[in-house]
Protein backbone atom coordinates (compact mmCIF):
# COMPACT_ATOMS: atom_id res chain seq x y z
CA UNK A 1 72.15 110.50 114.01
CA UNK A 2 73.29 106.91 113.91
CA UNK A 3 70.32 105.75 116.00
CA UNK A 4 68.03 107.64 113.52
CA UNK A 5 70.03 105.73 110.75
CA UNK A 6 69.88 102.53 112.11
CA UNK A 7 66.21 102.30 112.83
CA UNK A 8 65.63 103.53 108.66
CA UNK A 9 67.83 100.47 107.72
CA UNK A 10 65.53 98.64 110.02
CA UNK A 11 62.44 100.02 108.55
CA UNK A 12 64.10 99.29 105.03
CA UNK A 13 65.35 95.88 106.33
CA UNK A 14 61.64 94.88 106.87
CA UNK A 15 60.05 95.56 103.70
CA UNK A 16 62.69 94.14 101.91
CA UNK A 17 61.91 90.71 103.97
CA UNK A 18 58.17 91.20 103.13
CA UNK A 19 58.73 91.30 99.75
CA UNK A 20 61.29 88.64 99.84
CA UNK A 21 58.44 86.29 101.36
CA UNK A 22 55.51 87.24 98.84
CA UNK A 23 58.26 86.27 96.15
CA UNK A 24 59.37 83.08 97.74
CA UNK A 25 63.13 84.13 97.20
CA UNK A 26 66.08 85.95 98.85
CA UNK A 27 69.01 87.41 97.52
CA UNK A 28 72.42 86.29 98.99
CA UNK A 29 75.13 88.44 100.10
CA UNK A 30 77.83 89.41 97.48
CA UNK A 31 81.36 88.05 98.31
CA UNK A 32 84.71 89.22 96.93
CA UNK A 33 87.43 86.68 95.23
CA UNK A 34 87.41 83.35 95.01
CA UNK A 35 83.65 81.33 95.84
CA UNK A 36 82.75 79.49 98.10
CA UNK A 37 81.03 76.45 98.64
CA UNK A 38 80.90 76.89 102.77
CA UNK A 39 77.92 77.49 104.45
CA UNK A 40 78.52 80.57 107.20
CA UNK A 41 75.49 81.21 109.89
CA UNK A 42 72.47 81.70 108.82
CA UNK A 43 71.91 85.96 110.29
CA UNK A 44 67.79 85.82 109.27
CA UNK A 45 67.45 85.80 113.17
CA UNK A 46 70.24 88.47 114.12
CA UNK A 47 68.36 91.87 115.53
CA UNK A 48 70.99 94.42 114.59
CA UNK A 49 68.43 97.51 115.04
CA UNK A 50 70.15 98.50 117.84
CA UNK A 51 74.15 98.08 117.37
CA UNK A 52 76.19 98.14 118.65
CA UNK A 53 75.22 98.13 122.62
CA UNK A 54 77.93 95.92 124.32
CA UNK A 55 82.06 95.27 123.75
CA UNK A 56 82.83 94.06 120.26
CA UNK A 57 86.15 91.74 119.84
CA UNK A 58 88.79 91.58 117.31
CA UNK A 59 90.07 88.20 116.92
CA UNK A 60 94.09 88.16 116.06
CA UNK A 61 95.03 84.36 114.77
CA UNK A 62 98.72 84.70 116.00
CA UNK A 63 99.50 84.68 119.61
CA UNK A 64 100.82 87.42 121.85
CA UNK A 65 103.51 89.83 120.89
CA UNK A 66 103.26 89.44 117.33
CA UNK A 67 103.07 91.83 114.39
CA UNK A 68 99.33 91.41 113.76
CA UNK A 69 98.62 91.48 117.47
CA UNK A 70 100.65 94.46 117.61
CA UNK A 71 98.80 96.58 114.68
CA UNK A 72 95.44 95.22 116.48
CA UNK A 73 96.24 96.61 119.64
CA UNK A 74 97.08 99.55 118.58
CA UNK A 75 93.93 99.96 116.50
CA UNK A 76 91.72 98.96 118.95
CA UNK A 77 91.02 102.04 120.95
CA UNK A 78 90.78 104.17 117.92
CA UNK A 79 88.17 101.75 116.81
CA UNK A 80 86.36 102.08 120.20
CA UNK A 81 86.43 105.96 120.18
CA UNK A 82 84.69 105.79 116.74
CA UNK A 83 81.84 102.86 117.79
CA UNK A 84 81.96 104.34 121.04
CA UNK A 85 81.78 100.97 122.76
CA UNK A 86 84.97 98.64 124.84
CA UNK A 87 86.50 97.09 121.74
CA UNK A 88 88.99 94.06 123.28
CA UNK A 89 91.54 92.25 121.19
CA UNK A 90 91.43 88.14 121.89
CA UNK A 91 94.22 86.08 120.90
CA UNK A 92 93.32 82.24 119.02
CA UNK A 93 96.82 81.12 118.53
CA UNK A 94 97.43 77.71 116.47
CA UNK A 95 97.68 76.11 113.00
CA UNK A 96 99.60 79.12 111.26
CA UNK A 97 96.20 81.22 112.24
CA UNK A 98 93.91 78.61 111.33
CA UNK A 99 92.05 78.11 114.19
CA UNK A 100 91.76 81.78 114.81
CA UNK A 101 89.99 82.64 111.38
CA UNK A 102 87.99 79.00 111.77
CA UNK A 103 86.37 80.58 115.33
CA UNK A 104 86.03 83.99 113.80
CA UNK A 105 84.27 82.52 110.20
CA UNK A 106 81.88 80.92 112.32
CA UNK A 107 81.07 83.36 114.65
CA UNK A 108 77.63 84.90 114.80
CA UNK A 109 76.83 87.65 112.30
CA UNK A 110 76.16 90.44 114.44
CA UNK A 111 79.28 92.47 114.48
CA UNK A 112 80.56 92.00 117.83
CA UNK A 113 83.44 89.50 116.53
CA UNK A 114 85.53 90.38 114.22
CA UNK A 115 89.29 89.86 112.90
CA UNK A 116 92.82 90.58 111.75
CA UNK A 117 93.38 89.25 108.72
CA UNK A 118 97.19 89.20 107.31
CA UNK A 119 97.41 88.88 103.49
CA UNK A 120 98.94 87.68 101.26
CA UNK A 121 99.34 85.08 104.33
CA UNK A 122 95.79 83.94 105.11
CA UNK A 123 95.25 83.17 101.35
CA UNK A 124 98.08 81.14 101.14
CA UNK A 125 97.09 78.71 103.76
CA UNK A 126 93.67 78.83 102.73
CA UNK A 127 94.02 78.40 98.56
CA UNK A 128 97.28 76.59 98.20
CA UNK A 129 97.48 74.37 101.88
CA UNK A 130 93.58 74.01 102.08
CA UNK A 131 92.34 71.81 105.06
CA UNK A 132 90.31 74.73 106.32
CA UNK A 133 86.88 75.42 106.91
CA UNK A 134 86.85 79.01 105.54
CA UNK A 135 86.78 81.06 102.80
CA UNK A 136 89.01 84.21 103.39
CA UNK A 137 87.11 85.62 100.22
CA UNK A 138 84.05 84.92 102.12
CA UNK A 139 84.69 87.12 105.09
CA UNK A 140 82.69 90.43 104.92
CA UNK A 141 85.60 93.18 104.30
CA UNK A 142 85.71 96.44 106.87
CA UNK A 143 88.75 98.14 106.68
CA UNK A 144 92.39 98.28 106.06
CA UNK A 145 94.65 99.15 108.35
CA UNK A 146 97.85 99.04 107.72
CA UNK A 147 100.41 98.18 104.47
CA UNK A 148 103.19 99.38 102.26
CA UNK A 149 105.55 96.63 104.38
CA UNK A 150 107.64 93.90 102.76
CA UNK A 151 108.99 91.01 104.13
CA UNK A 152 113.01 91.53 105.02
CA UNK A 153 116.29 89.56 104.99
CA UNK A 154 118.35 90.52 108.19
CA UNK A 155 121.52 89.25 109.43
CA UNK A 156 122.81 89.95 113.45
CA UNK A 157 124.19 93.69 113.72
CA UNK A 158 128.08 92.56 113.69
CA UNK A 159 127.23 90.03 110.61
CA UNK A 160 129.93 89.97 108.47
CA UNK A 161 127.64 90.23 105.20
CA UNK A 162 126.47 94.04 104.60
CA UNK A 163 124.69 93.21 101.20
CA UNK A 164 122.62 90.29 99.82
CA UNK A 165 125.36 89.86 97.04
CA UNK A 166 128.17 89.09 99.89
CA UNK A 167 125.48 87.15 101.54
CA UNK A 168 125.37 84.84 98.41
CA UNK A 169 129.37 85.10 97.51
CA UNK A 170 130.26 82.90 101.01
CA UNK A 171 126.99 81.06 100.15
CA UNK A 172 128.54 79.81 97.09
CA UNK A 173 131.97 78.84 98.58
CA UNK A 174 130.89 77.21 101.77
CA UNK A 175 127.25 75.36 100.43
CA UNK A 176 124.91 74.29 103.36
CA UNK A 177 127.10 76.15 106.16
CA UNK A 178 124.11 78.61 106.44
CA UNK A 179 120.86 78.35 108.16
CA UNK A 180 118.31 80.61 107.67
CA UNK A 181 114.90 81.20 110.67
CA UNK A 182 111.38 81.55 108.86
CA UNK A 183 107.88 81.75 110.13
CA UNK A 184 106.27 78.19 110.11
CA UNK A 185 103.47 77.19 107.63
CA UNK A 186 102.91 78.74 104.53
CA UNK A 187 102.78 82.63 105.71
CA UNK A 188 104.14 85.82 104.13
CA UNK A 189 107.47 85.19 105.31
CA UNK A 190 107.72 81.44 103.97
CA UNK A 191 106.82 83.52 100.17
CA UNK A 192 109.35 85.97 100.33
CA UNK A 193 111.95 82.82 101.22
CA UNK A 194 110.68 80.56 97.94
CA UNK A 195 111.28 83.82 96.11
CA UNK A 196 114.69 84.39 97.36
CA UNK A 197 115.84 80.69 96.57
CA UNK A 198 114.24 80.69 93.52
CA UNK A 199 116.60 83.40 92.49
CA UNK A 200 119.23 83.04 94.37
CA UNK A 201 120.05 79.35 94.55
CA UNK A 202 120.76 79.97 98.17
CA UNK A 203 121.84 76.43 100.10
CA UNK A 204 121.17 77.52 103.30
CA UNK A 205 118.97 75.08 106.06
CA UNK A 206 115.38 76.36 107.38
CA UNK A 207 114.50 76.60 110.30
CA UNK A 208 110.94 77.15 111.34
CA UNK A 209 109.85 79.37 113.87
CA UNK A 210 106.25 80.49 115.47
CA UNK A 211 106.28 83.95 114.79
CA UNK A 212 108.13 86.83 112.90
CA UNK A 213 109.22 88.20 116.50
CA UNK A 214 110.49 84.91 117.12
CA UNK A 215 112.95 84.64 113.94
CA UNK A 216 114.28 88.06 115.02
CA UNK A 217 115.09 87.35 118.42
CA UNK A 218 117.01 83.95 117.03
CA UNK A 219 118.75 86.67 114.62
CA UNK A 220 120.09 88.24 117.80
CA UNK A 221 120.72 85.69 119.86
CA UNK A 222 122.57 84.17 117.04
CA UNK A 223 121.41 80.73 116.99
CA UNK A 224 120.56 81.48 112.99
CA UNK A 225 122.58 83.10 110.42
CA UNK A 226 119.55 85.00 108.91
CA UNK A 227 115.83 85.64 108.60
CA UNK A 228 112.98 86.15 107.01
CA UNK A 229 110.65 87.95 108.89
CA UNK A 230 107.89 90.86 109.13
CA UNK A 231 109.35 94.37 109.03
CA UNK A 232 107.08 95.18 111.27
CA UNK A 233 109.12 93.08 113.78
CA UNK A 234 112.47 94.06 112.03
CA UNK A 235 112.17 97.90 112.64
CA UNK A 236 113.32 98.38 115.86
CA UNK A 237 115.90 96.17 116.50
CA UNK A 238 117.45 97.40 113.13
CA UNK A 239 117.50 101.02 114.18
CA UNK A 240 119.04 100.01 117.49
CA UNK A 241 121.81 98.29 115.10
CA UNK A 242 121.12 95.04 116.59
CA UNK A 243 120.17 93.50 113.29
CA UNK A 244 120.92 94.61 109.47
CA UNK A 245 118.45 94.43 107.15
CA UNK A 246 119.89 93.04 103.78
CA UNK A 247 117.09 93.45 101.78
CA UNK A 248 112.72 93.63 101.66
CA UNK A 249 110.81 92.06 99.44
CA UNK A 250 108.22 94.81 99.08
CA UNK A 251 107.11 96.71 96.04
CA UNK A 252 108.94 99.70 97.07
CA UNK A 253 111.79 100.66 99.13
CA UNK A 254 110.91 101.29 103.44
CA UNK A 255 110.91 104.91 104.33
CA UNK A 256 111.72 102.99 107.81
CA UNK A 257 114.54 101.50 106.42
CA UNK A 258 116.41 104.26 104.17
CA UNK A 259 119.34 102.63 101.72
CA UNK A 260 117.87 99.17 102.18
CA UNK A 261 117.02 97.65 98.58
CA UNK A 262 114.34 95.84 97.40
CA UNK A 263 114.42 92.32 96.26
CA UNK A 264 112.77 93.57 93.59
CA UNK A 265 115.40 96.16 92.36
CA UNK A 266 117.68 93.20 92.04
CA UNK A 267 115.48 89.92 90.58
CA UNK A 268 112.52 91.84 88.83
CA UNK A 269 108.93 93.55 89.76
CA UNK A 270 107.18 89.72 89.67
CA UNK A 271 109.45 89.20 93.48
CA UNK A 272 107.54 91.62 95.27
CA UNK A 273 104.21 92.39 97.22
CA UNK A 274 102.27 94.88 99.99
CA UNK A 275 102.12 92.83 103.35
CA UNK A 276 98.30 94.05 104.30
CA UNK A 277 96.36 94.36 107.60
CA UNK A 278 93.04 94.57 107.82
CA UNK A 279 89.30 94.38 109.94
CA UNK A 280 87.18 91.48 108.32
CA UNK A 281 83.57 90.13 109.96
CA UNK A 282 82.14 86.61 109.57
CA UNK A 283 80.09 86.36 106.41
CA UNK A 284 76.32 87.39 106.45
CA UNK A 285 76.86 89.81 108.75
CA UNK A 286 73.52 92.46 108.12
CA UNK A 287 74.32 95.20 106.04
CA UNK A 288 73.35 97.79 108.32
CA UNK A 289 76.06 96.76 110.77
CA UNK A 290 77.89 96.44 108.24
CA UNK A 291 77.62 100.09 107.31
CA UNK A 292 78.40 100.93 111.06
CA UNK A 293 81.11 99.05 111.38
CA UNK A 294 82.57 100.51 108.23
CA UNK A 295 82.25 104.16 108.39
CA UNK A 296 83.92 103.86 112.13
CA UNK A 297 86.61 101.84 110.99
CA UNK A 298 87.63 103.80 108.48
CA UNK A 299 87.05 106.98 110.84
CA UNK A 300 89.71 105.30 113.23
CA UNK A 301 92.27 104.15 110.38
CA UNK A 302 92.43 108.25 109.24
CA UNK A 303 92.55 109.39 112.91
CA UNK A 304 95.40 111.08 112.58
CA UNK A 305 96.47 110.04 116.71
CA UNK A 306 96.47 106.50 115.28
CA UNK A 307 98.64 107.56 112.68
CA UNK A 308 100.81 108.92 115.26
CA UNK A 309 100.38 105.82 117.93
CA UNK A 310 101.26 103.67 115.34
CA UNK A 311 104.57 105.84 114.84
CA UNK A 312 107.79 103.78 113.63
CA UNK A 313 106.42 100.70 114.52
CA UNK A 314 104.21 100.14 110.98
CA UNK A 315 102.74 102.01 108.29
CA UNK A 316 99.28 102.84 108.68
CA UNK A 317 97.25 102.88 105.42
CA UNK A 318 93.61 102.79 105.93
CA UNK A 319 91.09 101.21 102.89
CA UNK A 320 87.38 101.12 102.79
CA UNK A 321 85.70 98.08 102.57
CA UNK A 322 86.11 97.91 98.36
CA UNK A 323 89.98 98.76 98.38
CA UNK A 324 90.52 95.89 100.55
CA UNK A 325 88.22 93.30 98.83
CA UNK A 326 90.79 94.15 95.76
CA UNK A 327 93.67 93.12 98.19
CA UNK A 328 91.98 90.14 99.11
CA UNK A 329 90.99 89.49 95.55
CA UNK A 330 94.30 89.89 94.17
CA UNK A 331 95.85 87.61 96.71
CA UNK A 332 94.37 84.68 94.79
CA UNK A 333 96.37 85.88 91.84
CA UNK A 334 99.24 85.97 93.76
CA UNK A 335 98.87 82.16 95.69
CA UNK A 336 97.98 81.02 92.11
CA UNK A 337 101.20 82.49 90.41
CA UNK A 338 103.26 81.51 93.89
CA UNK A 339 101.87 78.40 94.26
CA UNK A 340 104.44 76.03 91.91
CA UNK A 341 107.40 78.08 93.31
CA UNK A 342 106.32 77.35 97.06
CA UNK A 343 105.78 73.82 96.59
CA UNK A 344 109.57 73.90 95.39
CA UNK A 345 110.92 75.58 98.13
């Protein structure tokens, strides 16, 4: 069925470029959010009649051991059962993910390299640092995988601070005696801090670490007195008790972490968003792989043995292709709105 599908789109593909040349113009590819004036690789050449016929990789722009690695490794063999070809998950560490997207943006069209993105953090970097030679709005959306995660606050498991509010009570009578472990660059976790301070008028010092996994295990070891991190990486180590989780700072309170409020319950609905995982391919990638690439991606999101796999360790909630162009889209709203209160923090 998909080979008889693929050779129509081919078939379709061709007249379409016939006509194209007796008119002496093409039509270029639709992209979600914010435009761009980058200049991805040119696909007029890319035979995709046939896909896919060999491994396909997932780029993950954080290294090792990490939250996104994590949800990408986990996904991956769903993803394979559904294309029904070796999908392998590469790690490009470096520049808060920048050099991960930068190889994946210009990658060749023809499906076989793909990647993780993490939003809102991706847009962040890309519309409020800049420097980069990508468009995140650019990148062809596949699927979602995972979401309904916030940011978190945690403290060691024998803190002496159960609750943001005596967090901020000691704060207040010993000023600067706190230090508090973030994820470096400007990344979901460094968001969720600007919005605490903002609010709270916390005094505490940053420190900056690589990864979300990271900031816990400083948490532990107690060389910090608290964290922002992923609550992806917060979820175990708070149900073995060795680290409370004050509060998260997504739009809803954690089934994974039951009588743990929101930041939101406490400051207002504007200090809260959905930490969002999803499957994005360079741009111009041909519509027919596209297509492929979407319907089994979105076939291995709802499997429900992913669901399963995927346990306590995340939330899996899968999106077509549209539903996470909206996330993506919407991120710009939320860098434009965040962007005065980040360069403050």
């Amino acid at each position: 069925m998909k080979k008889a599908l693929s050779l129509c789109m081919a078939l379709f593909l061709s007249l379409a470029l016939f006509t194209g040349c007796n008119n002496g113009a093409s039509t270029p590819s639709p992209s979600a959010g914010t435009p761009s004036e980058s200049t991805p690789v040119d696909s007029s050449s890319v035979s995709s009649t046939d896909f896919p016929n060999s491994p396909v990789k997932i780029i993950v722009a954080r290294k090792a051991g990490g939250s996104a690695d994590m949800v990408a490794r986990m996904y991956a063999p769903y993803l394979q059962k559904a294309l029904g070809v070796n999908v392998v998950v590469e790690n490009v560490d470096g520049g808060s993910g920048k050099i991960g997207l930068s190889q994946a943006f210009r990658a060749a069209p023809d499906g076989y390299t793909l990647v993780l993105g993490n939003f809102p953090s991706y847009v962040l970097t890309q519309h409020i640092e800049g420097g980069v030679d990508y468009v995140m709005s650019d990148f062809e959306p596949i699927v979602g995988v995972s979401g309904n995660e916030g940011n978190v606050l945690i403290v060691p498991g024998d803190s002496p601070f159960n609750s943001v509010e005596e967090l901020l009570a000691y704060d207040q009578e010993n000023p600067g005696k706190l230090n508090m472990a973030v994820t470096s660059g400007l990344s979901n976790s460094s968001l969720a801090q600007a919005m605490f301070i903002s609010q709270t008028k916390l005094q505490s010092a940053t420190i900056p670490y690589d990864d979300g996994n990271s900031c816990v295990t400083a948490v532990m070891g107690k060389h910090v007195d608290m964290a922002v991190c992923s609550g992806v990486a917060a979820y175990q180590p708070a149900s073995d008790g060795t680290i409370k989780v004050l509060c998260t700072f997504g739009p809803e309170e954690d089934d994974k972490l039951p009588d743990v409020p929101t930041f939101a319950s406490m400051y207002g609905e504007e200090y809260a968003y959905d930490v969002v995982m999803g499957i994005l391919a360079p741009p111009e990638t041909p519509e027919d792989v596209l297509a492929i690439l979407r319907e089994a991606g979105l076939d291995a999101a709802q499997d429900p043995e992913f669901a399963a796999a995927a346990g306590d360790s995340f939330t899996v909630v899968p999106r077509n292709d549209e539903e996470l162009a909206e996330v993506i889209s919407g991120c710009y709203d939320l860098a434009d709105s965040a962007k005065d209160l980040l360069a403050s923090n």
